[in-house]
C-alpha atoms as a PDB file:
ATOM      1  CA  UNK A   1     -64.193 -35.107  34.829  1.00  0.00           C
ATOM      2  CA  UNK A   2     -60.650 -33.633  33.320  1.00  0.00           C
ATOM      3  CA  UNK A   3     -60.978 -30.932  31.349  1.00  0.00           C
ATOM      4  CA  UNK A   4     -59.570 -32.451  28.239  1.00  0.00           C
ATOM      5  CA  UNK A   5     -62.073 -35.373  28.639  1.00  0.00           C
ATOM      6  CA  UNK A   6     -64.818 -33.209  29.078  1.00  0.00           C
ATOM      7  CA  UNK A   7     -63.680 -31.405  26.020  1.00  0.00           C
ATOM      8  CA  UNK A   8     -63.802 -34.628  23.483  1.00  0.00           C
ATOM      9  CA  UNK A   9     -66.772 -35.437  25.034  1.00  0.00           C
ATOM     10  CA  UNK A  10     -68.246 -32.301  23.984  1.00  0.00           C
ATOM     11  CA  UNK A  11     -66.426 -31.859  20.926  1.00  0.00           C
ATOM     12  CA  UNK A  12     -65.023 -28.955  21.710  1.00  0.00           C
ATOM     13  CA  UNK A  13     -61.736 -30.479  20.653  1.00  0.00           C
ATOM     14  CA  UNK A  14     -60.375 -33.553  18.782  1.00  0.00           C
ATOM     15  CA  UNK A  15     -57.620 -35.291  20.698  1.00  0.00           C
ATOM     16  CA  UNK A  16     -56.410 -34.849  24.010  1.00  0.00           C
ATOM     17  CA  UNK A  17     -53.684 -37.155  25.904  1.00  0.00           C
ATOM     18  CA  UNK A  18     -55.261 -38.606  28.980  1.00  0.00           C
ATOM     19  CA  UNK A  19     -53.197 -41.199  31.784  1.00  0.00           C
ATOM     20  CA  UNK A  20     -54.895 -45.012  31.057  1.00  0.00           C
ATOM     21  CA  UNK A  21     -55.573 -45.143  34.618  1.00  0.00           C
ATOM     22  CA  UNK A  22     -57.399 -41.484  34.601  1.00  0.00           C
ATOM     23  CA  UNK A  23     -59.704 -42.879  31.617  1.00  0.00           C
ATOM     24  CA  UNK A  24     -60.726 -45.792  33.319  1.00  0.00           C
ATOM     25  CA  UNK A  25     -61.581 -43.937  36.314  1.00  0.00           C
ATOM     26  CA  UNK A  26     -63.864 -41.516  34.522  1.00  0.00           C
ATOM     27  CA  UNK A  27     -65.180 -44.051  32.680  1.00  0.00           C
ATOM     28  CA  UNK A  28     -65.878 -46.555  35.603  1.00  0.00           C
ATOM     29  CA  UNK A  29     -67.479 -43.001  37.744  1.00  0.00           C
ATOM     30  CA  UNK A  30     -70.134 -42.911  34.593  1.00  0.00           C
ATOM     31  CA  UNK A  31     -68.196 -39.224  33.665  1.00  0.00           C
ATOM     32  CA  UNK A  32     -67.719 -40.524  30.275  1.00  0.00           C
ATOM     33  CA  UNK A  33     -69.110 -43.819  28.149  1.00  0.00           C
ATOM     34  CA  UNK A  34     -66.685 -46.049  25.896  1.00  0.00           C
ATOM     35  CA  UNK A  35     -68.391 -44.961  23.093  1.00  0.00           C
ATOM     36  CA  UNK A  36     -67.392 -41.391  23.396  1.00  0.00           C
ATOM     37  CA  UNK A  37     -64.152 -41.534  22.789  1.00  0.00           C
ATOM     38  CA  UNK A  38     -61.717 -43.451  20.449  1.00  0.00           C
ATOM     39  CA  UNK A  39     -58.184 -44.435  21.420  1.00  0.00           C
ATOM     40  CA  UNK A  40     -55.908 -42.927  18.865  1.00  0.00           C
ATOM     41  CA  UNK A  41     -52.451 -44.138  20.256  1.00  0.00           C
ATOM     42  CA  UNK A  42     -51.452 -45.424  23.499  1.00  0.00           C
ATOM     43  CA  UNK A  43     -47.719 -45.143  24.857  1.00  0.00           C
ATOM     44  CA  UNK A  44     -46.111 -47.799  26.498  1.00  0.00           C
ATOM     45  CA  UNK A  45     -45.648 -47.694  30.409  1.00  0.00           C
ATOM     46  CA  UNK A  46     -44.986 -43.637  31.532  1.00  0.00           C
ATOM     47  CA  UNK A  47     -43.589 -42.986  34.835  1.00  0.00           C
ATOM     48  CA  UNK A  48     -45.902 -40.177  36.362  1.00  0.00           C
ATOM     49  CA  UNK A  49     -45.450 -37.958  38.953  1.00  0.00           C
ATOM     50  CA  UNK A  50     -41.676 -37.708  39.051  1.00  0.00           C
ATOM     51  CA  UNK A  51     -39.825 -36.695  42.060  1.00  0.00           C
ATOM     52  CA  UNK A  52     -36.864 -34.970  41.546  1.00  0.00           C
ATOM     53  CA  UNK A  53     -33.899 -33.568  43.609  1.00  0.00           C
ATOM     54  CA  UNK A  54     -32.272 -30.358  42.918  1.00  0.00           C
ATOM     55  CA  UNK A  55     -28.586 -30.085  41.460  1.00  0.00           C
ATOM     56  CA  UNK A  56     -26.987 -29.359  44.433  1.00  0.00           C
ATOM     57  CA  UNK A  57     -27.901 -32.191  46.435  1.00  0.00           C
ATOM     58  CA  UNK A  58     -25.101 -34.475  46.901  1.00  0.00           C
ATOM     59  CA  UNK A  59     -24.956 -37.997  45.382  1.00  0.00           C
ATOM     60  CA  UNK A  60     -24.680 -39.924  48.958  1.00  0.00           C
ATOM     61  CA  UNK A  61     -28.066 -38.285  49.565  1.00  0.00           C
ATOM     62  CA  UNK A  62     -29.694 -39.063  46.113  1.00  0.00           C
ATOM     63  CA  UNK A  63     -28.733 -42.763  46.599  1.00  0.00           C
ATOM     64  CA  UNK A  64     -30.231 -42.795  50.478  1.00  0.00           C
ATOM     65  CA  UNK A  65     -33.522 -41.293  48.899  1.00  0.00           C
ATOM     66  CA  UNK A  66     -33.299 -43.337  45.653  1.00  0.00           C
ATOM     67  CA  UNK A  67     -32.984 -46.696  47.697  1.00  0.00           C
ATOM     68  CA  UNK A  68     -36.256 -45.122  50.469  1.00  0.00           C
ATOM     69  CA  UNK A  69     -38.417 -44.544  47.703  1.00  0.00           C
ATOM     70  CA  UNK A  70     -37.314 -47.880  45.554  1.00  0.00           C
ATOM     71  CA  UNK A  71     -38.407 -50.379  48.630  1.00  0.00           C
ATOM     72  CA  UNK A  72     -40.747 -48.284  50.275  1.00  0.00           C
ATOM     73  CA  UNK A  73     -43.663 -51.445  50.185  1.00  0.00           C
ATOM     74  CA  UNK A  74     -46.766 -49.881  52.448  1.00  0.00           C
ATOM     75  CA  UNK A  75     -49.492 -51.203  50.540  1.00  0.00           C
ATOM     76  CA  UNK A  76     -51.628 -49.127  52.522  1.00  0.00           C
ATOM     77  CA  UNK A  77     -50.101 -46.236  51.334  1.00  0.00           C
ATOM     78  CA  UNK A  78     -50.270 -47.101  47.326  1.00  0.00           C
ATOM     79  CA  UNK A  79     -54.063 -47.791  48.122  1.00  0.00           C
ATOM     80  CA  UNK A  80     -55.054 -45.148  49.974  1.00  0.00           C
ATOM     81  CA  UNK A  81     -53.080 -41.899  48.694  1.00  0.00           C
ATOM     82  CA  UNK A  82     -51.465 -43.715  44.979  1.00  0.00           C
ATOM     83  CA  UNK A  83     -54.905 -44.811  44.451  1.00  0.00           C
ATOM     84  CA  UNK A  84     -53.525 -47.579  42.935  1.00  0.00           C
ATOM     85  CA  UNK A  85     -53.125 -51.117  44.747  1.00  0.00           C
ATOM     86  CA  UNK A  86     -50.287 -52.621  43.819  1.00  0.00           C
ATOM     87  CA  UNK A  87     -48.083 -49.357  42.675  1.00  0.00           C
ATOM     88  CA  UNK A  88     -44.981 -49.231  44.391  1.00  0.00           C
ATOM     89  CA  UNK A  89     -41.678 -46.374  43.421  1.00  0.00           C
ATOM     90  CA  UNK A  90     -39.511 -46.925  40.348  1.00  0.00           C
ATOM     91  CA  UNK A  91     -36.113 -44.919  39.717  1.00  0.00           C
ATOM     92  CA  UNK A  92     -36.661 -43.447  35.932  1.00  0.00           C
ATOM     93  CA  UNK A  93     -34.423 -41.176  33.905  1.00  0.00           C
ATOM     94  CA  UNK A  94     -35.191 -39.308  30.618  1.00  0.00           C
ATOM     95  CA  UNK A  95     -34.642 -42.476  28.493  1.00  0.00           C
ATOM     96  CA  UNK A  96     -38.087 -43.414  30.107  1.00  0.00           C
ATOM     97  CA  UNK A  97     -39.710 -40.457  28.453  1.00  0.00           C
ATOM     98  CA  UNK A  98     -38.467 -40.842  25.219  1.00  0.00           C
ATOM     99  CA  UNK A  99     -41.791 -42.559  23.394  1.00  0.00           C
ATOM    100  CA  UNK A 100     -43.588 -39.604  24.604  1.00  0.00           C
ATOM    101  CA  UNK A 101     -41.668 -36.855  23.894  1.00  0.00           C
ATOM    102  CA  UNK A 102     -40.739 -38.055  20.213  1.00  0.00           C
ATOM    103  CA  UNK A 103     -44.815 -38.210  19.628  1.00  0.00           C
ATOM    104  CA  UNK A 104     -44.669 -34.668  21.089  1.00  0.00           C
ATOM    105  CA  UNK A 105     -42.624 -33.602  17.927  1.00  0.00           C
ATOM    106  CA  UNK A 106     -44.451 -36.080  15.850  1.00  0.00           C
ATOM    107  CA  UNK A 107     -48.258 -33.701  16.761  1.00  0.00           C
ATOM    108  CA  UNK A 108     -45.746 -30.552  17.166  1.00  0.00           C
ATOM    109  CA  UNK A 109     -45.201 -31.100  13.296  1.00  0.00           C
ATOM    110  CA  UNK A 110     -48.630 -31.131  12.237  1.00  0.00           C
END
């Protein structure tokens, strides 16, 4: 179980963000029931686990990996390492995370 599950489970703490996909899991493994936890808030759609190239890589090469990554379509691959069927590569920016990091401030406030 994640930590910060485990933790609200426990109430050792009150809120804790957790992916939708992450919550499911634990709750589909029997590591948590519905009925220990309450959904506060749920984002819309957040890309996760961002690659990212460094500065000095040159925009010919960003494109070449953008377009790999964009139509890279082995199933097998989403399935088996993803561990989501169906997932494929999208290009994000910062705009993307915007909804998240404004309810950052929003709890940073409190």
């Amino acid at each position: 179980m994640t930590a910060g599950l485990q933790a609200v489970v426990k109430g050792d703490v009150d809120v804790v963000p957790i992916s939708d996909q992450i919550l499911a899991s634990e709750i589909a493994n029997g590591n948590a029931a519905e009925s220990d936890i309450k959904i506060i808030h749920e984002s819309g759609a957040i890309p996760a686990e961002a690659m990212v190239v460094a500065e000095h890589v040159d925009q010919a090469t960003r494109d070449k990996l953008t377009e790999f990554l964009t139509s890279y379509d082995n199933e097998q691959y989403f399935t088996d390492v993803i561990k989501v069927p169906g997932a494929r590569f999208i290009e994000c920016d910062m705009s993307d995370y915007e909804e998240i990091i404004e309810l950052n401030k929003i709890i940073n406030d409190f």
